[in-house]
C-alpha atoms as a PDB file:
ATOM      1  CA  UNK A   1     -40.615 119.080  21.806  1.00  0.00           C
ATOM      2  CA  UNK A   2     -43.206 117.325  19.618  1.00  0.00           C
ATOM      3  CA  UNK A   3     -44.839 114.184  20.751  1.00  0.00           C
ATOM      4  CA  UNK A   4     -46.949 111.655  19.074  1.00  0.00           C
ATOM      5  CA  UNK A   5     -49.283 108.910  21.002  1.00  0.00           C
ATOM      6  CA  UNK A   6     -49.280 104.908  19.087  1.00  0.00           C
ATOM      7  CA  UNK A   7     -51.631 102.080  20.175  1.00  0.00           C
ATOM      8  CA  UNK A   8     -51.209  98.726  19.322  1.00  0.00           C
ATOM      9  CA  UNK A   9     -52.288  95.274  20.506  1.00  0.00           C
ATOM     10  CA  UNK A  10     -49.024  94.716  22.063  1.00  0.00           C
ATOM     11  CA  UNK A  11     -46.338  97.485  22.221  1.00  0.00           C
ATOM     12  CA  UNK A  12     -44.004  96.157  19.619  1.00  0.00           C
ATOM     13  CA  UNK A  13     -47.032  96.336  17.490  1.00  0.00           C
ATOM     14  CA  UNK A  14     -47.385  99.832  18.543  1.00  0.00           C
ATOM     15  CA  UNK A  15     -43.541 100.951  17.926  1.00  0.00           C
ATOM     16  CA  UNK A  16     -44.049  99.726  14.452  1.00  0.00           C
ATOM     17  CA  UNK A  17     -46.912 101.687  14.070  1.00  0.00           C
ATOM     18  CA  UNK A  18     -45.030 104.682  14.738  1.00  0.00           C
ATOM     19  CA  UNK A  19     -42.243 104.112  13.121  1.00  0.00           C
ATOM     20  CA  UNK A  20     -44.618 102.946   9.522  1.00  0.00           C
ATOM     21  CA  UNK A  21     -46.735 106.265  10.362  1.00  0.00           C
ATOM     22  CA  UNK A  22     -43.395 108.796  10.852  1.00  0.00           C
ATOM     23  CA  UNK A  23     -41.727 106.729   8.184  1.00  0.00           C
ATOM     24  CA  UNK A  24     -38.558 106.721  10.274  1.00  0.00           C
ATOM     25  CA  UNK A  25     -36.372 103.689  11.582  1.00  0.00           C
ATOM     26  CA  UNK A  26     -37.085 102.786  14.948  1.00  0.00           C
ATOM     27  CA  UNK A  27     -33.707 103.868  16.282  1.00  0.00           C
ATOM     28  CA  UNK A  28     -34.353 107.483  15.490  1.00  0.00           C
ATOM     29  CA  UNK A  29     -37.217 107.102  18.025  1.00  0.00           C
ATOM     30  CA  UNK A  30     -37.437 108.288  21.846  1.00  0.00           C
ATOM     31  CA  UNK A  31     -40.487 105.676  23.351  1.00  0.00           C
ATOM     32  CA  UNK A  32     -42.046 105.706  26.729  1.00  0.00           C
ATOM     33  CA  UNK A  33     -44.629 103.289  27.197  1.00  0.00           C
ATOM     34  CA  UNK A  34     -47.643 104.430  28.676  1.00  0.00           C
ATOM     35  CA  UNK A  35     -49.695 101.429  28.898  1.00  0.00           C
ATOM     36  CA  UNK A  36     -48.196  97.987  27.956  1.00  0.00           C
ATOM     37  CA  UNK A  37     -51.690  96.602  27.060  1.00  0.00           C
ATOM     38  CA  UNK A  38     -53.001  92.654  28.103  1.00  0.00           C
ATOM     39  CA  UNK A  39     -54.359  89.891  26.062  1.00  0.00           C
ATOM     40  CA  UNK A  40     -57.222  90.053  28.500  1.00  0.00           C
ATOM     41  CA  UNK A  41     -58.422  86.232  29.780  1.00  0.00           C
ATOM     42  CA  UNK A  42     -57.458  83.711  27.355  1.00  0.00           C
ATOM     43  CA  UNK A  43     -56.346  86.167  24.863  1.00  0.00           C
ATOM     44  CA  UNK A  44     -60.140  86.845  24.299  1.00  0.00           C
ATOM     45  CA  UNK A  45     -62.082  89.233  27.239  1.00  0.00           C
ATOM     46  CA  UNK A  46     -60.754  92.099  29.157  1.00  0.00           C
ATOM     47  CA  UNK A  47     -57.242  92.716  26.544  1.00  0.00           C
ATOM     48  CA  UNK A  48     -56.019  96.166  26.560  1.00  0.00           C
ATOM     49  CA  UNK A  49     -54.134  98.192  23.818  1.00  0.00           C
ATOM     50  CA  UNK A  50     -50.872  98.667  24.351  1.00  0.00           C
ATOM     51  CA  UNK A  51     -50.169 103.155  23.719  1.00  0.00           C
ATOM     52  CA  UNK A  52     -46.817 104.664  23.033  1.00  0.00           C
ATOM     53  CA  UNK A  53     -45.370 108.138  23.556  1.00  0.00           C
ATOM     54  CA  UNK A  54     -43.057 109.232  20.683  1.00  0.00           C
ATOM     55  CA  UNK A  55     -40.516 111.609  20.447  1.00  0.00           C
ATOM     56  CA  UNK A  56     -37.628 112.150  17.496  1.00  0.00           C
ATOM     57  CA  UNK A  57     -34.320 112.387  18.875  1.00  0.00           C
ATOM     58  CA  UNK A  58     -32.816 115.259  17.239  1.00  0.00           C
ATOM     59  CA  UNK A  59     -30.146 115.950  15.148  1.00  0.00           C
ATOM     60  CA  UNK A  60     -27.464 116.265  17.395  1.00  0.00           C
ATOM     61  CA  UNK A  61     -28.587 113.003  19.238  1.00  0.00           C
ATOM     62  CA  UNK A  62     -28.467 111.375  16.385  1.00  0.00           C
ATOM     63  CA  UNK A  63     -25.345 112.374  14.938  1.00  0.00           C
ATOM     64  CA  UNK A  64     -23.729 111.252  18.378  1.00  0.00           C
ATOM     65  CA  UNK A  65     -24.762 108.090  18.019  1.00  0.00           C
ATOM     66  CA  UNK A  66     -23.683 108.045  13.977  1.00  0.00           C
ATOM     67  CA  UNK A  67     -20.308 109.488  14.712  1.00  0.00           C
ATOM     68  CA  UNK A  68     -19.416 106.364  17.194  1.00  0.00           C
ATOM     69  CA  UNK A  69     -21.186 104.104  14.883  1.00  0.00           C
ATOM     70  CA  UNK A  70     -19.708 104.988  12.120  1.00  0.00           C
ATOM     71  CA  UNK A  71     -15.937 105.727  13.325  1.00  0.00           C
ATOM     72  CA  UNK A  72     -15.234 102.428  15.604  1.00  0.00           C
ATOM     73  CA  UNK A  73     -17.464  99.395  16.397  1.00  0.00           C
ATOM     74  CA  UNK A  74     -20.044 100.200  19.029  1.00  0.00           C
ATOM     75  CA  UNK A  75     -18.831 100.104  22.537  1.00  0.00           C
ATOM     76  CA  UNK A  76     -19.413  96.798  24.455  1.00  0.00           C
ATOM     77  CA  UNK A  77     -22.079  96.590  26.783  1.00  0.00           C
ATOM     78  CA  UNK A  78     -21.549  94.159  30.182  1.00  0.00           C
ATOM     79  CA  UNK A  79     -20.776  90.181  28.804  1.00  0.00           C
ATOM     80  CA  UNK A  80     -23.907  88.571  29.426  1.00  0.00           C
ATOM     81  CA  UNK A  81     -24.244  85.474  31.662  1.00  0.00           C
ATOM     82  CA  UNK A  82     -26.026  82.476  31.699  1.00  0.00           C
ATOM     83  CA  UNK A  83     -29.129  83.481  33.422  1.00  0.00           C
ATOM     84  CA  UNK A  84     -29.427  86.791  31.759  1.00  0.00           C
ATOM     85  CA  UNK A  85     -29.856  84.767  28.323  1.00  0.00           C
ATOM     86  CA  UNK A  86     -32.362  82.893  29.815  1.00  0.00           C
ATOM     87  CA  UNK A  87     -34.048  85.949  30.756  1.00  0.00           C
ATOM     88  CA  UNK A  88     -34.212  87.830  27.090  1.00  0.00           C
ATOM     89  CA  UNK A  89     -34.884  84.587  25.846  1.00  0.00           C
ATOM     90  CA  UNK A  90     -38.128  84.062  28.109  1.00  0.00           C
ATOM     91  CA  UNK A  91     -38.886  87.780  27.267  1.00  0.00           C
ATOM     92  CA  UNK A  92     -39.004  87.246  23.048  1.00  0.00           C
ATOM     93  CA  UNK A  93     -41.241  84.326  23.987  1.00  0.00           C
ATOM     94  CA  UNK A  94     -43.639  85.983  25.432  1.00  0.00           C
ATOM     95  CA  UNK A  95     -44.018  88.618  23.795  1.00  0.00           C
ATOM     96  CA  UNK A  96     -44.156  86.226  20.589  1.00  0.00           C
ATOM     97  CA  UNK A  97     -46.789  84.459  22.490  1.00  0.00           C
ATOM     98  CA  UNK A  98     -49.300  87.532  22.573  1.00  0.00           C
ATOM     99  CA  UNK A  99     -48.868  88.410  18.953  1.00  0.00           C
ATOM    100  CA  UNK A 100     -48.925  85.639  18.343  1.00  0.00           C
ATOM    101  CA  UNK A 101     -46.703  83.199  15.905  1.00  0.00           C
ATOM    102  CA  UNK A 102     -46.203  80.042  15.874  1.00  0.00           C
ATOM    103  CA  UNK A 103     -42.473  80.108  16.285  1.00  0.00           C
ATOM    104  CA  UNK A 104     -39.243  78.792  18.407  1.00  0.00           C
ATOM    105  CA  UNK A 105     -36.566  80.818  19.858  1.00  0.00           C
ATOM    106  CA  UNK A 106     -32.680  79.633  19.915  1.00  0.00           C
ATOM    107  CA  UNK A 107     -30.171  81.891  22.138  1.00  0.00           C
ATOM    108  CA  UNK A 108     -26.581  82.123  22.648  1.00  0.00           C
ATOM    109  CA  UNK A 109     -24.310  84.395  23.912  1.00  0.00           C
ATOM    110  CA  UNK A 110     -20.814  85.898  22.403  1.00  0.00           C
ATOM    111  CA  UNK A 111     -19.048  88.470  21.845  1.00  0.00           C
ATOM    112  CA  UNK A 112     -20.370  90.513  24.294  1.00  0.00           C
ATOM    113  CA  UNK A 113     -24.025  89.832  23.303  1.00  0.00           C
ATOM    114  CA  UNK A 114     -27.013  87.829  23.394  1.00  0.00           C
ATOM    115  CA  UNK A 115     -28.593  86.556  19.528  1.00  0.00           C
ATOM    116  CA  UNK A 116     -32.212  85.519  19.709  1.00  0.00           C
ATOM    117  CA  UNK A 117     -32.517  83.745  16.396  1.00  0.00           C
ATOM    118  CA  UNK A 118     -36.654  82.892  15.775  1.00  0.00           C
ATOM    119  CA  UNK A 119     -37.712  79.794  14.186  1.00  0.00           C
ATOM    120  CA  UNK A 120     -40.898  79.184  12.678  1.00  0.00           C
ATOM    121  CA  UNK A 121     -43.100  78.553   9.580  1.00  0.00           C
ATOM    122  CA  UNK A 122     -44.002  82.225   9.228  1.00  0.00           C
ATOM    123  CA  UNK A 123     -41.195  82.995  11.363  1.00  0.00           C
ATOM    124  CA  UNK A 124     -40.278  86.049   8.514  1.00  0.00           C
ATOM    125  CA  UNK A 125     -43.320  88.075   9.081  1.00  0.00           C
ATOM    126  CA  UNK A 126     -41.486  88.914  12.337  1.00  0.00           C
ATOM    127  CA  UNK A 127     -39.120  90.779   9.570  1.00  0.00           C
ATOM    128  CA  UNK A 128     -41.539  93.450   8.241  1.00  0.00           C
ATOM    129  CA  UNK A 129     -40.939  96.047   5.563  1.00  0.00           C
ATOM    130  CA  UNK A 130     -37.063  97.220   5.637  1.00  0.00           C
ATOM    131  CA  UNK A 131     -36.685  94.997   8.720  1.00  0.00           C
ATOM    132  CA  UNK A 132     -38.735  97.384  10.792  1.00  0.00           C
ATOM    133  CA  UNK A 133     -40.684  94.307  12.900  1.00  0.00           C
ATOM    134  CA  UNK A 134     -37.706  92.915  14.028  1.00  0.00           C
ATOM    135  CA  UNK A 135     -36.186  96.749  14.579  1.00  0.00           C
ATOM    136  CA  UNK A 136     -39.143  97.012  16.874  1.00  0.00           C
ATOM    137  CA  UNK A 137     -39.361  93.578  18.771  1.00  0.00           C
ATOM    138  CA  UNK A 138     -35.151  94.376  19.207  1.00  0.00           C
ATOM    139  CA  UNK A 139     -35.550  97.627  20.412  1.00  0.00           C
ATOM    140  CA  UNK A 140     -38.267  96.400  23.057  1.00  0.00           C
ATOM    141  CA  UNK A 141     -36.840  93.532  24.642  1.00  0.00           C
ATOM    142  CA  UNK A 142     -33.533  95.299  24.865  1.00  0.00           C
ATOM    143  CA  UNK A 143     -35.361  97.557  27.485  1.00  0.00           C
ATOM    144  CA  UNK A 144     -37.408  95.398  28.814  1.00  0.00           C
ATOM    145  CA  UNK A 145     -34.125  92.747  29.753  1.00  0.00           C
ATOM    146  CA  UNK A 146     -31.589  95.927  30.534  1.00  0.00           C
ATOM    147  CA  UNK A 147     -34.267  97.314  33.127  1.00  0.00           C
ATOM    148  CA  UNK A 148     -35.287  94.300  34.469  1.00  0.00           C
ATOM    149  CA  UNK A 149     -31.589  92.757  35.215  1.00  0.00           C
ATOM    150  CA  UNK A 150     -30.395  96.850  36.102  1.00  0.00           C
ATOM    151  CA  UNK A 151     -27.379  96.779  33.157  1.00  0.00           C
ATOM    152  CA  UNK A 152     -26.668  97.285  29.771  1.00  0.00           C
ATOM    153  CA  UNK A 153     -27.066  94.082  27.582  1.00  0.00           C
ATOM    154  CA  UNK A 154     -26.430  94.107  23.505  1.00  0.00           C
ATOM    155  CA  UNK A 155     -29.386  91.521  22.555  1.00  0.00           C
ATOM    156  CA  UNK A 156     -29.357  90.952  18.580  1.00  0.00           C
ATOM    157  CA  UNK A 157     -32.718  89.281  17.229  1.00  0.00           C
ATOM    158  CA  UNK A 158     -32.491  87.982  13.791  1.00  0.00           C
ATOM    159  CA  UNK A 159     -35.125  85.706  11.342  1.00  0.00           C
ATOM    160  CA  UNK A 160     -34.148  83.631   8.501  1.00  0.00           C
ATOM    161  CA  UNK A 161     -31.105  85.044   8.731  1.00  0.00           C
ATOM    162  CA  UNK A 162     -32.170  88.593   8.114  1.00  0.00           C
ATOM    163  CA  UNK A 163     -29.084  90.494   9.844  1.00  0.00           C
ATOM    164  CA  UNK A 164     -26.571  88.952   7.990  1.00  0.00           C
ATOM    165  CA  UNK A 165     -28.640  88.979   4.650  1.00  0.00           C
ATOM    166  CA  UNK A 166     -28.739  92.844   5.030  1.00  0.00           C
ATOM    167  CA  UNK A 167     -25.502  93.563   6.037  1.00  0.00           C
ATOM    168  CA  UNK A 168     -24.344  91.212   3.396  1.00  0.00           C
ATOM    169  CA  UNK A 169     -26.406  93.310   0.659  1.00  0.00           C
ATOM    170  CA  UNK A 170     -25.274  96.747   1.960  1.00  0.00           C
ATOM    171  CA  UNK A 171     -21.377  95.709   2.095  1.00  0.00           C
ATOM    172  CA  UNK A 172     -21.869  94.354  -1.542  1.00  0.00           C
ATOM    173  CA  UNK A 173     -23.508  98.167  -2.255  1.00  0.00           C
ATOM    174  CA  UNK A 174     -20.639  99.988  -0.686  1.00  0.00           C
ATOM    175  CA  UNK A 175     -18.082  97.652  -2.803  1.00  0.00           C
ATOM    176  CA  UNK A 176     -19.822  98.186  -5.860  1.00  0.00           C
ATOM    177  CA  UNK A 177     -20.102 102.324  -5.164  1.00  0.00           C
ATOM    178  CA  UNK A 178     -16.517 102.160  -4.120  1.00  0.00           C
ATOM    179  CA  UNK A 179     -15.670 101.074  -7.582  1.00  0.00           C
ATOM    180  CA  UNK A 180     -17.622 103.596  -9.460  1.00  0.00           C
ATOM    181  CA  UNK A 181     -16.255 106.043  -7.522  1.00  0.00           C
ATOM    182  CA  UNK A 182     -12.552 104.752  -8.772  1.00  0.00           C
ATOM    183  CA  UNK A 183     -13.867 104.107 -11.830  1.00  0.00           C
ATOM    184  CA  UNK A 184     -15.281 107.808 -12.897  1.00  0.00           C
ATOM    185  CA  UNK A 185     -12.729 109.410 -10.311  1.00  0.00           C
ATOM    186  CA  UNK A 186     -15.787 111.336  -8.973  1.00  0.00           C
ATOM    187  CA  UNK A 187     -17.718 111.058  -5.546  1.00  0.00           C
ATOM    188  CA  UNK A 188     -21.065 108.869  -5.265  1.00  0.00           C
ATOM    189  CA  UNK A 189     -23.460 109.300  -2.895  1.00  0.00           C
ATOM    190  CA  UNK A 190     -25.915 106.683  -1.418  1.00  0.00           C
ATOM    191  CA  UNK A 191     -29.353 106.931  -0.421  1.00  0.00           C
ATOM    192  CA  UNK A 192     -30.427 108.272   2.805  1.00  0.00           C
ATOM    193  CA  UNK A 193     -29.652 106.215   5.468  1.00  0.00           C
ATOM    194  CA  UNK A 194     -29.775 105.766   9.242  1.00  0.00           C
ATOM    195  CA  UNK A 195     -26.857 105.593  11.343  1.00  0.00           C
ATOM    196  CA  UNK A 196     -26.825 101.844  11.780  1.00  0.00           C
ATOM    197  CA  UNK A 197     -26.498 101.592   7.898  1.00  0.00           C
ATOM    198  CA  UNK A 198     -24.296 104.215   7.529  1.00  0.00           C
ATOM    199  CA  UNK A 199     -21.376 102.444   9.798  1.00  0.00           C
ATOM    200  CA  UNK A 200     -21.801 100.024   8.083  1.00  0.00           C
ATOM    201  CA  UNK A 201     -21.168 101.269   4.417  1.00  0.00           C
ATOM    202  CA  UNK A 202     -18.233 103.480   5.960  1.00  0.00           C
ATOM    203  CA  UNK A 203     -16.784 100.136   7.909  1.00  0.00           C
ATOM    204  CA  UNK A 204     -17.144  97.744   3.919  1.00  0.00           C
ATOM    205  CA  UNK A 205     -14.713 101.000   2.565  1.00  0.00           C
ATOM    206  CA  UNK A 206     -12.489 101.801   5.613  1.00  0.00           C
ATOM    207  CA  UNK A 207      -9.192  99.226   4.431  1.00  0.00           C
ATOM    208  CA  UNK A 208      -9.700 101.228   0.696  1.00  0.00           C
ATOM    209  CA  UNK A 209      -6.501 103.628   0.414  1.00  0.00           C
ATOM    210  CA  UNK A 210      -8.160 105.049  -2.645  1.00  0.00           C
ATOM    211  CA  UNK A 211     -11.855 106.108  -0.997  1.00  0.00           C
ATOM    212  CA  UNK A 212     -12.451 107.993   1.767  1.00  0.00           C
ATOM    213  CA  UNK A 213     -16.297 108.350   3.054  1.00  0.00           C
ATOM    214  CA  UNK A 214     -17.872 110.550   4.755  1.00  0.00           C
ATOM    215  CA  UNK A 215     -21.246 111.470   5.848  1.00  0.00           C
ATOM    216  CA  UNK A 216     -23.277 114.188   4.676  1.00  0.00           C
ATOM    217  CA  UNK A 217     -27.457 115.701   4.956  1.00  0.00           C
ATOM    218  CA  UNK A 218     -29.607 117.982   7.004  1.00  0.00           C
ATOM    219  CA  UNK A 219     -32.217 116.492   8.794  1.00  0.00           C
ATOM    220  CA  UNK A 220     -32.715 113.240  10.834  1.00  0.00           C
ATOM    221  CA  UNK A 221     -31.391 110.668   7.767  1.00  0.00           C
ATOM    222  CA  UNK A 222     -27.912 110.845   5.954  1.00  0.00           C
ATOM    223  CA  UNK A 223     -26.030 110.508   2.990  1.00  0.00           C
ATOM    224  CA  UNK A 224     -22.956 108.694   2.488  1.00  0.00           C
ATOM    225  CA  UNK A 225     -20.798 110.396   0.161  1.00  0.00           C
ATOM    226  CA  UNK A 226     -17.888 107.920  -1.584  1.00  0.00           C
ATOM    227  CA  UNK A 227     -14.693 110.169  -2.099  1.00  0.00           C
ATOM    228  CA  UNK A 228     -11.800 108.819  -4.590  1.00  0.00           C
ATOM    229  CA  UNK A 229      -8.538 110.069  -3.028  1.00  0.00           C
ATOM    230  CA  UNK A 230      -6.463 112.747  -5.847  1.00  0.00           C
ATOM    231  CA  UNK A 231      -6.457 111.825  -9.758  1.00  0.00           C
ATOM    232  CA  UNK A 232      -5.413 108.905 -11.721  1.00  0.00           C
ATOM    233  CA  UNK A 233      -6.068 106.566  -9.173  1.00  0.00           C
ATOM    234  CA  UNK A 234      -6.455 102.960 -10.614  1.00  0.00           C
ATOM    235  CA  UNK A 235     -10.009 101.603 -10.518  1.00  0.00           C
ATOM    236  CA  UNK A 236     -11.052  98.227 -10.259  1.00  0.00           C
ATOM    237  CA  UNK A 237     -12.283  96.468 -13.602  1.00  0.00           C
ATOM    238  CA  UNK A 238     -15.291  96.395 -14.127  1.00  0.00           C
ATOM    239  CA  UNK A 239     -16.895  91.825 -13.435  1.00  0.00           C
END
C-alpha cells in the first residue's frame, strides 16, 4: 500500500497539508503520527516539525463507512462525562495555543457528544478551504481524547457556526435537486462527494415518497444519483 510522509509546524497543520496536497477530505485518510513536533522554548528555539504518515483507505473501507452513514445516523459512541469534556476541551486549547490564534473555546456535552465551539476574532481561519482546517483539528483531537481517556468519544468542533451553515447549504441542495428530479421526471446527479456529505443529501430526501437516492462512482469520492419513483409523478412548483 502507498504511503505519503507530511510535515507541518504542528500536526493538524500537517494533516491539512496532506489532505490540500492529495486533494482528498481528511476522512478518506489513514494517519500515524510519526513525530508530533514542539514549539521549542518559548515558541522560539529548539521547535520541531510535526511529520505524518499517510495512507488512503480504500474503496471498500470507505464504502463501509458510507453505507452506515448514509443508511442510519452514525452509531453512538460512549456518553461523555464531565471530566472527559474538560479533557477535549483542554486538548483544542492547546493545540490552538501552538498555532497559534487568538481564540476561546466553549464545550458542552449532548447527545452522545462533546461540541467544541471556537471563539475568536479570526476564529474562521480555523475553517479553511471546504472546511478542511477544522476537518483536520476534529479529526486530531478526536484521537488524541479517545486514546488518552481509552474509549470512543464523538467530539464535534465547529467556528462561526460552520457545521450547521454547511449542512444547512447541502440540505437546501438536495431539496432543490429533489425537485428537478420531479420536475423533469429524470434522475440528477450531484457532484462528487465524501461519505459524510453524501448521508447527508440521502438523509434531506429520505421522508420523499417520490425520490429515491442512491449512491453511485468508482474511485475514493461518490455521486449521489436523485431517482423520481415511476411516471407522472407530481413535482413541486417551481418558488
Amino acid at each position: 500500500m502507498e504511503t505519503y510522509e507530511f510535515e507541518g509546524k504542528t500536526t493538524e497543520e500537517a494533516i491539512q497539508n496532506a489532505a490540500r496536497e492529495l486533494n482528498l477530505p481528511v476522512e478518506e485518510l489513514s494517519v500515524d503520527v510519526i513525530e508530533p513536533g514542539s514549539a521549542g522554548i518559548f515558541g522560539l528555539v529548539g521547535g520541531r516539525k510535526a511529520k505524518i504518515k499517510v495512507t488512503l483507505k480504500t474503496p471498500s473501507e470507505l464504502e463501509e463507512e458510507g453505507e452506515e452513514e448514509e443508511q442510519e445516523p452514525r452509531e453512538r459512541r460512549e456518553e461523555p462525562q464531565e471530566n472527559d469534556v474538560s479533557f477535549a476541551k483542554r486538548t483544542l486549547e492547546e493545540i490552538l495555543a501552538l498555532i497559534p490564534v487568538e481564540a476561546t473555546v466553549a464545550a458542552s456535552r449532548g447527545e452522545g457528544r462533546i461540541t467544541l465551539k471556537v471563539q475568536g476574532d479570526r476564529s474562521g481561519l480555523l475553517i479553511g478551504r471546504k472546511g478542511n482546517t477544522l476537518d483536520a483539528l476534529q479529526f486530531l483531537v478526536n484521537k488524541i481524547v479517545s486514546k488518552a481517556l481509552g474509549k470512543k468519544i464523538d467530539v464535534v468542533i465547529d467556528s462561526e457556526n460552520y457545521r450547521r451553515r454547511r449542512e444547512d447549504s447541502l440540505t437546501q441542495l438536495a431539496l432543490k435537486m429533489g425537485d428537478k428530479a420531479k420536475r423533469i421526471k429524470k434522475p440528477v446527479t450531484t457532484n462528487p462527494m465524501n461519505p459524510h456529505d453524501r448521508r447527508l443529501i440521502h438523509l434531506a430526501l429520505k421522508d420523499d415518497e417520490h425520490l429515491e437516492t442512491r449512491s453511485r462512482g468508482e474511485g475514493l469520492l461518490k455521486r449521489v444519483v436523485i431517482i423520481p419513483k415511476g411516471k407522472g409523478q407530481p413535482g413541486n412548483e417551481e418558488s
